[in-house]
PDB file of N, CA and C in Angstrom:
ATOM      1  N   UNK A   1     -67.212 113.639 -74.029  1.00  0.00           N
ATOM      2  CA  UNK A   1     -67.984 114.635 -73.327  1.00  0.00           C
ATOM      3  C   UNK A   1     -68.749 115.532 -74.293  1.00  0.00           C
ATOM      4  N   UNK A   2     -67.956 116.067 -75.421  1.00  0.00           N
ATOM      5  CA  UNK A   2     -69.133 116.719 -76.347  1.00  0.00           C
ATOM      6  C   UNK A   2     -69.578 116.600 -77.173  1.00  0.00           C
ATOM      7  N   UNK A   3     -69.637 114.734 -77.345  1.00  0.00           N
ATOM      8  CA  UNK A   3     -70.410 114.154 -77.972  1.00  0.00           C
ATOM      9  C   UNK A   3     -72.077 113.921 -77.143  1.00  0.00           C
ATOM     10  N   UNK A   4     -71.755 113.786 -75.323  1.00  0.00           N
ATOM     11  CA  UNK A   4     -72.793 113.655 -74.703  1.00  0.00           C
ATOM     12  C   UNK A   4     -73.260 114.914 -74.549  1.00  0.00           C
ATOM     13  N   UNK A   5     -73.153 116.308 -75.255  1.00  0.00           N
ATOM     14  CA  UNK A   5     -73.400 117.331 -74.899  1.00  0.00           C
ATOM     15  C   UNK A   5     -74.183 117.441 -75.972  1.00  0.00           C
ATOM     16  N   UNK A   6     -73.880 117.137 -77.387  1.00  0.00           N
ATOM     17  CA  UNK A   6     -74.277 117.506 -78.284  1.00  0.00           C
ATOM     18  C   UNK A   6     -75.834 116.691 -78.375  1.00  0.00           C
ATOM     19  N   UNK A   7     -75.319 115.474 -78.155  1.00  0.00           N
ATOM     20  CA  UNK A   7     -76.933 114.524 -77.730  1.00  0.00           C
ATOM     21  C   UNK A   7     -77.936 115.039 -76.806  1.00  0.00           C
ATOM     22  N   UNK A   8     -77.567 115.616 -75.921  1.00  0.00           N
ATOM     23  CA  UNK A   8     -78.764 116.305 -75.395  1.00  0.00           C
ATOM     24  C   UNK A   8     -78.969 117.861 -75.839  1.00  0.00           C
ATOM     25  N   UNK A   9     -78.210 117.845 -76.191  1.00  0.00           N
ATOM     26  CA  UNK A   9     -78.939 119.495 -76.960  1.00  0.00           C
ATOM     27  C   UNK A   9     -79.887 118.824 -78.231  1.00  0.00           C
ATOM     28  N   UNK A  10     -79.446 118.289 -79.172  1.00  0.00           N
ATOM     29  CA  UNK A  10     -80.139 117.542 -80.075  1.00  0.00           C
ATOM     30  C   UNK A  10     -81.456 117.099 -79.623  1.00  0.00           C
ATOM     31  N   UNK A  11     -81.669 116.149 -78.437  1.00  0.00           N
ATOM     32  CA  UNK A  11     -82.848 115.918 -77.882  1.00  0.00           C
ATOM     33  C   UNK A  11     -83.747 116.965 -77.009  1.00  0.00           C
ATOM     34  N   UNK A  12     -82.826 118.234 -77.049  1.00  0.00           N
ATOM     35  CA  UNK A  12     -83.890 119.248 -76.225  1.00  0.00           C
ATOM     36  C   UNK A  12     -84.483 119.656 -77.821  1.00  0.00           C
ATOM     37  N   UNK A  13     -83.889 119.492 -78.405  1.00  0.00           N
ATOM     38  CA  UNK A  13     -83.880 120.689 -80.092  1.00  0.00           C
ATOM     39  C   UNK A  13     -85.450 120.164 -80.394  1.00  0.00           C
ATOM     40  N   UNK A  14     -85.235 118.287 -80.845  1.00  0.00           N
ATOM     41  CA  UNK A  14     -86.320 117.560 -81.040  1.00  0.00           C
ATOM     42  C   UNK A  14     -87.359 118.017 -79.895  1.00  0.00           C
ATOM     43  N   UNK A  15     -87.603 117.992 -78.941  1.00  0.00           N
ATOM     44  CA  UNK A  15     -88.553 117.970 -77.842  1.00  0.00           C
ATOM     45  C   UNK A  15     -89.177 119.415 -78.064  1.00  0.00           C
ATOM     46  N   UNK A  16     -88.707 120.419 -78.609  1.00  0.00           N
ATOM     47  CA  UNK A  16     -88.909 121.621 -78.737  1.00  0.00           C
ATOM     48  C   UNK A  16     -89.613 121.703 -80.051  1.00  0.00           C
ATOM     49  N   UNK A  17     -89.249 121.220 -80.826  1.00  0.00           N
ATOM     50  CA  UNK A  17     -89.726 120.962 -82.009  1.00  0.00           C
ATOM     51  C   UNK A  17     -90.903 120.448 -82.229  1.00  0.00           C
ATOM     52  N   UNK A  18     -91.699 119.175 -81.146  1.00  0.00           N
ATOM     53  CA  UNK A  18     -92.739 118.512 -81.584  1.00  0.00           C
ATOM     54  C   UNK A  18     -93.211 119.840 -80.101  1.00  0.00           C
ATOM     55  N   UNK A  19     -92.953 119.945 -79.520  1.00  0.00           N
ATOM     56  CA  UNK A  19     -94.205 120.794 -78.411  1.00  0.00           C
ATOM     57  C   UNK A  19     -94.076 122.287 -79.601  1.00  0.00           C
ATOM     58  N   UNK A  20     -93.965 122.718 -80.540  1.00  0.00           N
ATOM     59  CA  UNK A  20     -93.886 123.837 -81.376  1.00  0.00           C
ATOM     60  C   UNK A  20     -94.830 123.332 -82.438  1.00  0.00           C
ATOM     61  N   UNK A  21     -95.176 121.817 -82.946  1.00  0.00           N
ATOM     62  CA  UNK A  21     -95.683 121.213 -83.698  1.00  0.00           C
ATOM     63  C   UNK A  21     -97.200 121.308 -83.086  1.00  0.00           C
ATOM     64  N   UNK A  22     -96.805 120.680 -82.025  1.00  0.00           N
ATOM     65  CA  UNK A  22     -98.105 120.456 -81.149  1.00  0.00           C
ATOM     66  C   UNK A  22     -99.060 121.824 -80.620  1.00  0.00           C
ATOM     67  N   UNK A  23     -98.377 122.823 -80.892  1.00  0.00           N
ATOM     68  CA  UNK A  23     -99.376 123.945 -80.430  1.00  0.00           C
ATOM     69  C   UNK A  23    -100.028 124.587 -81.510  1.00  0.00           C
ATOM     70  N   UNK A  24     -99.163 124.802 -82.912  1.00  0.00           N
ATOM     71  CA  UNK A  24     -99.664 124.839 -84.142  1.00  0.00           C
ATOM     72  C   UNK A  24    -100.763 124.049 -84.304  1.00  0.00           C
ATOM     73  N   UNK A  25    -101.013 122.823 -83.958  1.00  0.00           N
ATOM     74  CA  UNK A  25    -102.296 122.007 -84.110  1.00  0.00           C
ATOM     75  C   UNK A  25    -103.059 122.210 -83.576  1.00  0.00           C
ATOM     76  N   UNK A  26    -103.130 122.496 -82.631  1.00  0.00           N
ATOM     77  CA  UNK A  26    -104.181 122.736 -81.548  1.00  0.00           C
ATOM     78  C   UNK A  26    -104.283 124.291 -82.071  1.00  0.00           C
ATOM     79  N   UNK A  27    -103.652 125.171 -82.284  1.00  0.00           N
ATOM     80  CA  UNK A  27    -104.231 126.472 -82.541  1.00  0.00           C
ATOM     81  C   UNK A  27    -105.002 126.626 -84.209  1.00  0.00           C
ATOM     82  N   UNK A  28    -105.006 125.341 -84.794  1.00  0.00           N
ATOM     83  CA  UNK A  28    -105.665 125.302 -85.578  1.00  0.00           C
ATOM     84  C   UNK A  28    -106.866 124.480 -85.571  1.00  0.00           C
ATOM     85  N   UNK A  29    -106.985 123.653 -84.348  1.00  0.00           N
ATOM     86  CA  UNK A  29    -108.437 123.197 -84.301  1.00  0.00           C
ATOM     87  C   UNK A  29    -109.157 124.172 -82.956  1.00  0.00           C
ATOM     88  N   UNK A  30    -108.363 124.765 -82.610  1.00  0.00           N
ATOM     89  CA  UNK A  30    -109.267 126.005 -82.226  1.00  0.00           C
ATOM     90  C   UNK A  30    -109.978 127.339 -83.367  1.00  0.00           C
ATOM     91  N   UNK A  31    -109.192 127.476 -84.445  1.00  0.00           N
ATOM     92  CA  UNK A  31    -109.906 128.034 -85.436  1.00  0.00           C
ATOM     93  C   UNK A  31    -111.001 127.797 -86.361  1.00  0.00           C
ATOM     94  N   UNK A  32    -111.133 126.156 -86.593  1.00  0.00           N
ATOM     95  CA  UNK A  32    -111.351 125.625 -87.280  1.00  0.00           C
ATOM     96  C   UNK A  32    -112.997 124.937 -86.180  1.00  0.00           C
ATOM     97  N   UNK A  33    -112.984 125.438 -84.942  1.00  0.00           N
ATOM     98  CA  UNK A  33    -113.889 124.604 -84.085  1.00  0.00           C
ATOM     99  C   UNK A  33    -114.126 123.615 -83.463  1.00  0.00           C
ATOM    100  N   UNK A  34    -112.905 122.751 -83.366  1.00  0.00           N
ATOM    101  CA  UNK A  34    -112.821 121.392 -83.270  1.00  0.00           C
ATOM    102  C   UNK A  34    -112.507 121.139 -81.541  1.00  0.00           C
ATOM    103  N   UNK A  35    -111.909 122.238 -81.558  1.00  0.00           N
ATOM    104  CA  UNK A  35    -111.889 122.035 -79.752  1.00  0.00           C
ATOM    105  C   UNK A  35    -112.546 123.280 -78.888  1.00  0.00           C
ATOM    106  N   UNK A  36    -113.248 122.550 -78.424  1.00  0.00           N
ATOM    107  CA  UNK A  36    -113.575 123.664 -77.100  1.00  0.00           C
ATOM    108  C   UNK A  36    -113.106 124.864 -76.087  1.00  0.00           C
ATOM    109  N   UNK A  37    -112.727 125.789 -76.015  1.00  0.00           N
ATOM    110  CA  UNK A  37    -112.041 126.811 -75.717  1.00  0.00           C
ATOM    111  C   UNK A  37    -112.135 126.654 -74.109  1.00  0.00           C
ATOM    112  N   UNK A  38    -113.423 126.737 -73.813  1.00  0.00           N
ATOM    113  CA  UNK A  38    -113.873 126.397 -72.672  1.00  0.00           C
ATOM    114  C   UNK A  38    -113.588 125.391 -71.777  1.00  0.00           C
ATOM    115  N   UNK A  39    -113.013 124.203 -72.481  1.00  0.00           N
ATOM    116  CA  UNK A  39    -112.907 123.406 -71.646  1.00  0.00           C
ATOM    117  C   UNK A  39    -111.290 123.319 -70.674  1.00  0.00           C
ATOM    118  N   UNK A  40    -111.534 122.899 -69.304  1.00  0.00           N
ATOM    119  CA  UNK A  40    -110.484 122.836 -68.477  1.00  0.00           C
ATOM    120  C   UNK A  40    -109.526 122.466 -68.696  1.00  0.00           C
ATOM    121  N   UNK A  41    -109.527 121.364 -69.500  1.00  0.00           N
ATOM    122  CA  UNK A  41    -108.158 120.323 -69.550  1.00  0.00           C
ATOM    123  C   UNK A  41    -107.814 121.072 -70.917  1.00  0.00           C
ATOM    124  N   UNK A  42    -108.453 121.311 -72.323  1.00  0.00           N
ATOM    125  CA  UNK A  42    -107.964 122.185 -73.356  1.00  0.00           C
ATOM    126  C   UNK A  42    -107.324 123.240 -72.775  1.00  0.00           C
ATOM    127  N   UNK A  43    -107.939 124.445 -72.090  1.00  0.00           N
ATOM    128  CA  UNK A  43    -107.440 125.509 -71.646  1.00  0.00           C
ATOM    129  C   UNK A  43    -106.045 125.284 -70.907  1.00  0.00           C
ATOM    130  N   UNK A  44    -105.925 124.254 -70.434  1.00  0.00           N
ATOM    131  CA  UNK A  44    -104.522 123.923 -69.815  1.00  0.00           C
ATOM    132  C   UNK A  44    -103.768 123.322 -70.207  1.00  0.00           C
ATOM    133  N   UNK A  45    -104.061 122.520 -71.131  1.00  0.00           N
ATOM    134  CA  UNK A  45    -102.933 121.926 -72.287  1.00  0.00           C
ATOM    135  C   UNK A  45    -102.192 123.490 -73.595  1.00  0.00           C
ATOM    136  N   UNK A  46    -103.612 124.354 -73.556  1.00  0.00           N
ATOM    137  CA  UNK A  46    -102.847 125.517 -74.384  1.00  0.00           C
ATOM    138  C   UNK A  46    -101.967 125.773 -73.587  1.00  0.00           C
ATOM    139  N   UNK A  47    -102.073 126.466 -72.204  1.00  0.00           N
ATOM    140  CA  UNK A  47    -101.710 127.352 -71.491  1.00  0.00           C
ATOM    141  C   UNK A  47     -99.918 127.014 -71.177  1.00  0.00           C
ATOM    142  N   UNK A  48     -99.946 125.697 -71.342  1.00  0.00           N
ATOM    143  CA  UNK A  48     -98.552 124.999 -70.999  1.00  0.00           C
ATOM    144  C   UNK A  48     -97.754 125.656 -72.481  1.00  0.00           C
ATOM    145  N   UNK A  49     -98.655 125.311 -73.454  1.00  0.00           N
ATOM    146  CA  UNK A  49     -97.952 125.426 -74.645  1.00  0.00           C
ATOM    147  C   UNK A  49     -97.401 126.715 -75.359  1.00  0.00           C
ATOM    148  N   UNK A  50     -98.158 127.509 -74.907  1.00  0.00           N
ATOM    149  CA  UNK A  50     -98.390 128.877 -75.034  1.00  0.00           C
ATOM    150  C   UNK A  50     -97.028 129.808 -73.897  1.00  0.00           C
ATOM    151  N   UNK A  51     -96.757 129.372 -72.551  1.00  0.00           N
ATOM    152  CA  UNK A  51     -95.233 129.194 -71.819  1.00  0.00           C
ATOM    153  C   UNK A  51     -94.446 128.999 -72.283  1.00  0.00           C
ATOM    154  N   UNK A  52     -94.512 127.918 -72.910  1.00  0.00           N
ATOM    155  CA  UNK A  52     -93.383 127.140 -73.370  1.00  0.00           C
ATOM    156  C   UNK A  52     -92.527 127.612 -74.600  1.00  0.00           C
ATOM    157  N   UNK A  53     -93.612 128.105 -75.996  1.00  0.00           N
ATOM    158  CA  UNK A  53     -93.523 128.500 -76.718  1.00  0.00           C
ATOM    159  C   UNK A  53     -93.336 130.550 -76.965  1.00  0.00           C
ATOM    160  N   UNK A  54     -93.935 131.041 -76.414  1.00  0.00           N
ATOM    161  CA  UNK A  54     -94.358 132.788 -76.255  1.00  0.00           C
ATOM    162  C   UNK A  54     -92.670 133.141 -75.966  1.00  0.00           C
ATOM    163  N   UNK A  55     -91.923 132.348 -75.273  1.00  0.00           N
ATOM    164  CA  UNK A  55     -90.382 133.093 -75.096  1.00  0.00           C
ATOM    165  C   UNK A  55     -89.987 132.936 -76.443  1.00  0.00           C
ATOM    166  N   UNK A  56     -89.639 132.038 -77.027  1.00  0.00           N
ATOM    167  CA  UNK A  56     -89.247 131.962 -78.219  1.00  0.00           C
ATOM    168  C   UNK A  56     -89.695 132.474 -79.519  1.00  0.00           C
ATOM    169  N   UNK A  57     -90.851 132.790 -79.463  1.00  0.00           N
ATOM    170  CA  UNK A  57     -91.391 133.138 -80.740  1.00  0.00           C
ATOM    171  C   UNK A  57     -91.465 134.888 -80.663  1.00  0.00           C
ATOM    172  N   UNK A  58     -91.522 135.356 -79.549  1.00  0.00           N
ATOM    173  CA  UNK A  58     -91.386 136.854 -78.941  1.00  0.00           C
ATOM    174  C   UNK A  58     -90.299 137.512 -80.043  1.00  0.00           C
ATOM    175  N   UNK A  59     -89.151 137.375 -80.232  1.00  0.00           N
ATOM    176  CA  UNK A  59     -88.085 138.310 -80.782  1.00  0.00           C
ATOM    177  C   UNK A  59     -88.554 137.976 -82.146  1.00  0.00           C
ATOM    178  N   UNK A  60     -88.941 136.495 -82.450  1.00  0.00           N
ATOM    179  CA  UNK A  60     -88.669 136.689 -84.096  1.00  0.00           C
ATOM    180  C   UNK A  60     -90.382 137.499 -84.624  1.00  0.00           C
ATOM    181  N   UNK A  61     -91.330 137.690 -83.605  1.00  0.00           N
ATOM    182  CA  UNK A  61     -92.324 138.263 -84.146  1.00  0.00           C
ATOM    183  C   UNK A  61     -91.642 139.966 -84.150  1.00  0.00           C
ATOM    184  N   UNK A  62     -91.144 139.851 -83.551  1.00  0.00           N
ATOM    185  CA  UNK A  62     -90.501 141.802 -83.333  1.00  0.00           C
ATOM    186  C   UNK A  62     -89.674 141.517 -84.472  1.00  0.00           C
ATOM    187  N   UNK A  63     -89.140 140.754 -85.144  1.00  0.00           N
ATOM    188  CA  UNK A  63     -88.047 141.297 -86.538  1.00  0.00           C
ATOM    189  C   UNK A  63     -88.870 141.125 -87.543  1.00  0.00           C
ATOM    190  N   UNK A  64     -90.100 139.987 -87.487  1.00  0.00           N
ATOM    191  CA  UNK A  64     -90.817 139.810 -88.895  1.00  0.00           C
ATOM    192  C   UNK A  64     -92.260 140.886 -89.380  1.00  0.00           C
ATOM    193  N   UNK A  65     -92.323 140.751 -89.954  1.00  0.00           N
ATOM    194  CA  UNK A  65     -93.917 142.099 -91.016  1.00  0.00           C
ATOM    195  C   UNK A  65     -94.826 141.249 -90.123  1.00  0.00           C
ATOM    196  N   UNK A  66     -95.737 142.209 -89.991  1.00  0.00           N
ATOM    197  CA  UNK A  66     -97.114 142.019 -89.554  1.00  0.00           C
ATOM    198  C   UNK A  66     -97.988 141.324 -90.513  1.00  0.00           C
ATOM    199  N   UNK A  67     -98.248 140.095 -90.760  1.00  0.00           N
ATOM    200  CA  UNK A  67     -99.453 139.513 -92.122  1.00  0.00           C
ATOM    201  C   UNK A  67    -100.863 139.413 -91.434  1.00  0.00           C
ATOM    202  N   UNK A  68    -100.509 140.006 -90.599  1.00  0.00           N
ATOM    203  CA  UNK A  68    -102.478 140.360 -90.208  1.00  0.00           C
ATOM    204  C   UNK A  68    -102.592 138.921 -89.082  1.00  0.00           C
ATOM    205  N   UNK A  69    -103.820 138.107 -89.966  1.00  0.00           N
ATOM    206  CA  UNK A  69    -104.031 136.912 -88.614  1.00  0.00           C
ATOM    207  C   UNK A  69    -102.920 135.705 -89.262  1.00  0.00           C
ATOM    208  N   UNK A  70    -102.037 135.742 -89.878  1.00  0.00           N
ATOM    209  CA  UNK A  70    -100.823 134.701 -90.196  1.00  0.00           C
ATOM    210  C   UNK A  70     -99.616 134.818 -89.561  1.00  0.00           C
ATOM    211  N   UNK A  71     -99.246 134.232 -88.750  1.00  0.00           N
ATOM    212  CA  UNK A  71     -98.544 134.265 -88.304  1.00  0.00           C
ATOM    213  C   UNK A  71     -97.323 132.791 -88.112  1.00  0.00           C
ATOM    214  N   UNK A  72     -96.564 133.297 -89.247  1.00  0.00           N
ATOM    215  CA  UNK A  72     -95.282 132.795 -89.461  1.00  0.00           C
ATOM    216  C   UNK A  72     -94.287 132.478 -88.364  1.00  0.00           C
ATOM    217  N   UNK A  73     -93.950 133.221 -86.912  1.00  0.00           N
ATOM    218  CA  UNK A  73     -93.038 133.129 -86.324  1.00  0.00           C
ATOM    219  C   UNK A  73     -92.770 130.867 -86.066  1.00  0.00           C
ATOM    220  N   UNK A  74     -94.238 130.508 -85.934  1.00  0.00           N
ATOM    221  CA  UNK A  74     -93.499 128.666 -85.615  1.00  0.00           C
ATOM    222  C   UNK A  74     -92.975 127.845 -87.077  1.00  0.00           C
ATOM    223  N   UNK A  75     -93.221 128.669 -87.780  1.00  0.00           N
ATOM    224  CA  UNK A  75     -92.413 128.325 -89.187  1.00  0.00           C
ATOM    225  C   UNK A  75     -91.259 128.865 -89.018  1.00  0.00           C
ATOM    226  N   UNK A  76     -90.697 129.740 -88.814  1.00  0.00           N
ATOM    227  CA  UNK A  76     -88.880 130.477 -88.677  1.00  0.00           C
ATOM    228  C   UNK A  76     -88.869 129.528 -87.333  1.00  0.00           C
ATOM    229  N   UNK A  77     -89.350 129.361 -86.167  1.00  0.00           N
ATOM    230  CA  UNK A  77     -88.456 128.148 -85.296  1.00  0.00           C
ATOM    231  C   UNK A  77     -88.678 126.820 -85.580  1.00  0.00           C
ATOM    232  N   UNK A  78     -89.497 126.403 -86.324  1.00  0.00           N
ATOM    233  CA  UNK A  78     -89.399 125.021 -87.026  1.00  0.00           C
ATOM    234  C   UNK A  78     -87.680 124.608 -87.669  1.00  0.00           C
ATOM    235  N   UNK A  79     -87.373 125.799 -88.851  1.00  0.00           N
ATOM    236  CA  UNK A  79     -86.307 126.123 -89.743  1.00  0.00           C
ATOM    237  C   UNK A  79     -85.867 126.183 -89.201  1.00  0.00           C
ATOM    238  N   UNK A  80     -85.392 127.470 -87.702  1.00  0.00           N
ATOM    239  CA  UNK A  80     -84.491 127.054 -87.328  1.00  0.00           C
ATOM    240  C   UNK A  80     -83.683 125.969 -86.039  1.00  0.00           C
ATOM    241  N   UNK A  81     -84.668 125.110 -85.379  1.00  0.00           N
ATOM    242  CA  UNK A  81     -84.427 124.208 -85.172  1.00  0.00           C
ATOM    243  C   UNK A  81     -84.229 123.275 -85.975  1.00  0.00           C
ATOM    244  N   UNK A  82     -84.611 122.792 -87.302  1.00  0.00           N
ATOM    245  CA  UNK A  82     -83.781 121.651 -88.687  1.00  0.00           C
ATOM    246  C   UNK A  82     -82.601 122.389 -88.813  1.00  0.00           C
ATOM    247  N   UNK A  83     -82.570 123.651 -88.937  1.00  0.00           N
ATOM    248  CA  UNK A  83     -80.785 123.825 -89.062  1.00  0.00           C
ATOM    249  C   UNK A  83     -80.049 123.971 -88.349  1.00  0.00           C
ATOM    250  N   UNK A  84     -80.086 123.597 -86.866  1.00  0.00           N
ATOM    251  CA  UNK A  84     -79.003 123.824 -86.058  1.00  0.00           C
ATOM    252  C   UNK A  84     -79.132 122.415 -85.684  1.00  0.00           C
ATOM    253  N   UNK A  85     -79.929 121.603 -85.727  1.00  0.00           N
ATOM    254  CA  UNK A  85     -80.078 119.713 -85.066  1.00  0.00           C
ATOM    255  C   UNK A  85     -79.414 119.387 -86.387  1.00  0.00           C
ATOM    256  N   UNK A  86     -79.961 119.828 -87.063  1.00  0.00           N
ATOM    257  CA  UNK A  86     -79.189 118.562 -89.032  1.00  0.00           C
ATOM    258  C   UNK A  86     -78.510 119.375 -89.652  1.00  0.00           C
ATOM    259  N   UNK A  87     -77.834 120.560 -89.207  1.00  0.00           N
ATOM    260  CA  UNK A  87     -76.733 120.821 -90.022  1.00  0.00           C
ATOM    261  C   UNK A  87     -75.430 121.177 -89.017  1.00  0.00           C
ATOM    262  N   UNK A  88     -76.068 122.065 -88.189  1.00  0.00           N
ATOM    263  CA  UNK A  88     -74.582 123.118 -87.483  1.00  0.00           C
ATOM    264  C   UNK A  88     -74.171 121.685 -86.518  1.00  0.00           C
ATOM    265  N   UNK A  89     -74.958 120.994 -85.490  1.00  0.00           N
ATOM    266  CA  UNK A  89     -74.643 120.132 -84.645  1.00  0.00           C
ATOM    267  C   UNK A  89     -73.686 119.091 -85.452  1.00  0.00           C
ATOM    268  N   UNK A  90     -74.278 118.235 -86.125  1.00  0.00           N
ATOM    269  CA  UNK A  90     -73.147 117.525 -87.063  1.00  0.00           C
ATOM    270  C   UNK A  90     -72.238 118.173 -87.662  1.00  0.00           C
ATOM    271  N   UNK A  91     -71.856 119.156 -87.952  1.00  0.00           N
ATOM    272  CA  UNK A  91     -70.966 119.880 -88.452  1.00  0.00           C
ATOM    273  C   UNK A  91     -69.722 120.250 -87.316  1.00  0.00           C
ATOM    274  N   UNK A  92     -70.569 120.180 -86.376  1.00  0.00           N
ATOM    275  CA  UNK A  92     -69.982 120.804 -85.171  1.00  0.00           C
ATOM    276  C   UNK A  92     -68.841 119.631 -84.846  1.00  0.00           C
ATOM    277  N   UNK A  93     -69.508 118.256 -84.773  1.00  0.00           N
ATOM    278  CA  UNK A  93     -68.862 117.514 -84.441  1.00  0.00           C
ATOM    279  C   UNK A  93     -67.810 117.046 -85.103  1.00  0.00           C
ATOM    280  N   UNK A  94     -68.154 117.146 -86.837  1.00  0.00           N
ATOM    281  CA  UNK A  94     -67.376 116.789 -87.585  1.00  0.00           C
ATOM    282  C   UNK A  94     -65.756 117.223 -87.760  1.00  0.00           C
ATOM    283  N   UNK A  95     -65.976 118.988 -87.201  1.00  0.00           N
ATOM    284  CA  UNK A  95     -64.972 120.041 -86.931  1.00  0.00           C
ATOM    285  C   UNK A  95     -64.508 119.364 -85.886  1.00  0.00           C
ATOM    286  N   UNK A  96     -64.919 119.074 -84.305  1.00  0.00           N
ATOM    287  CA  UNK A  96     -64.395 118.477 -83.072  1.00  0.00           C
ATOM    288  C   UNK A  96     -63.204 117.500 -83.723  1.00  0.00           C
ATOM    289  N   UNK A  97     -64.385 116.208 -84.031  1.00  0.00           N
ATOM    290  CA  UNK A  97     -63.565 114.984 -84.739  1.00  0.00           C
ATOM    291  C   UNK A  97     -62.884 114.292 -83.652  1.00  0.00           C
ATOM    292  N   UNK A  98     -62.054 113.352 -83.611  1.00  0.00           N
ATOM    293  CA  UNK A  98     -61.208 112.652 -83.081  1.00  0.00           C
ATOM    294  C   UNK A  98     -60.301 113.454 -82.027  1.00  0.00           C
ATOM    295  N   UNK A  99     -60.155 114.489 -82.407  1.00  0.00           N
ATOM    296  CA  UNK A  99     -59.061 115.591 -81.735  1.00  0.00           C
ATOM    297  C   UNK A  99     -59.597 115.576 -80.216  1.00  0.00           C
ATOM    298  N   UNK A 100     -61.047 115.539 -80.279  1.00  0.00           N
ATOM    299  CA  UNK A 100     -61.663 116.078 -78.486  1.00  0.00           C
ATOM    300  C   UNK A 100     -61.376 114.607 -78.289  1.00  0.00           C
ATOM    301  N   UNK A 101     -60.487 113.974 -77.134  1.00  0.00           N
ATOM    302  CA  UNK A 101     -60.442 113.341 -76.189  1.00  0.00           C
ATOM    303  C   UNK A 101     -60.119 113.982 -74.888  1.00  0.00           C
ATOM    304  N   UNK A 102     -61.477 112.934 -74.158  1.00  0.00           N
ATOM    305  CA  UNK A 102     -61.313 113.364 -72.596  1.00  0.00           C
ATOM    306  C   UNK A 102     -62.127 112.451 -72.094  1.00  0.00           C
TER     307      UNK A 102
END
């Protein structure tokens, strides 16, 4: 059982991870000019991403310095999604071990 627990947290971790990837890109070919601001289907592919992402990145922009237009917060949830999928989760289990039967 918390081996099947740990697998889907792992796969929400990953899934969180590339839609955190994926908005970083796109908010850089919106800087850069490459996509249209204007357009319907852009504006709604941000808008998902921007939901999805704005809860999470909210507290760690309130603990980190202001760098003007850089903004670090999808770098601290990048990090800390690699350290809780590839370190604490396997660790986690390693501690469980053989002992959890059910």
């Amino acid at each position: 059982m918390i081996y099947a627990l740990v697998g889907i947290v792992s796969l929400l971790l990953t899934a969180l991870l590339w839609v955190v990837i994926a908005q970083v890109i796109i908010s850089w070919l919106f800087v850069f000019k490459v996509l249209d601001p204007y357009s319907r289907t852009v504006a709604t592919i941000v808008e998902v991403l921007e939901r999805i992402t704005a809860p999470i990145y909210r507290p760690i922009r309130k603990i980190m310095p202001d760098f003007g237009p850089i903004d670090l917060s999808p770098m601290v949830v990048l990090f800390g999604i690699w350290i809780i999928r590839d370190n604490l989760l396997p660790g986690l289990l390693l501690e469980l071990g053989p002992t959890v039967v059910r």
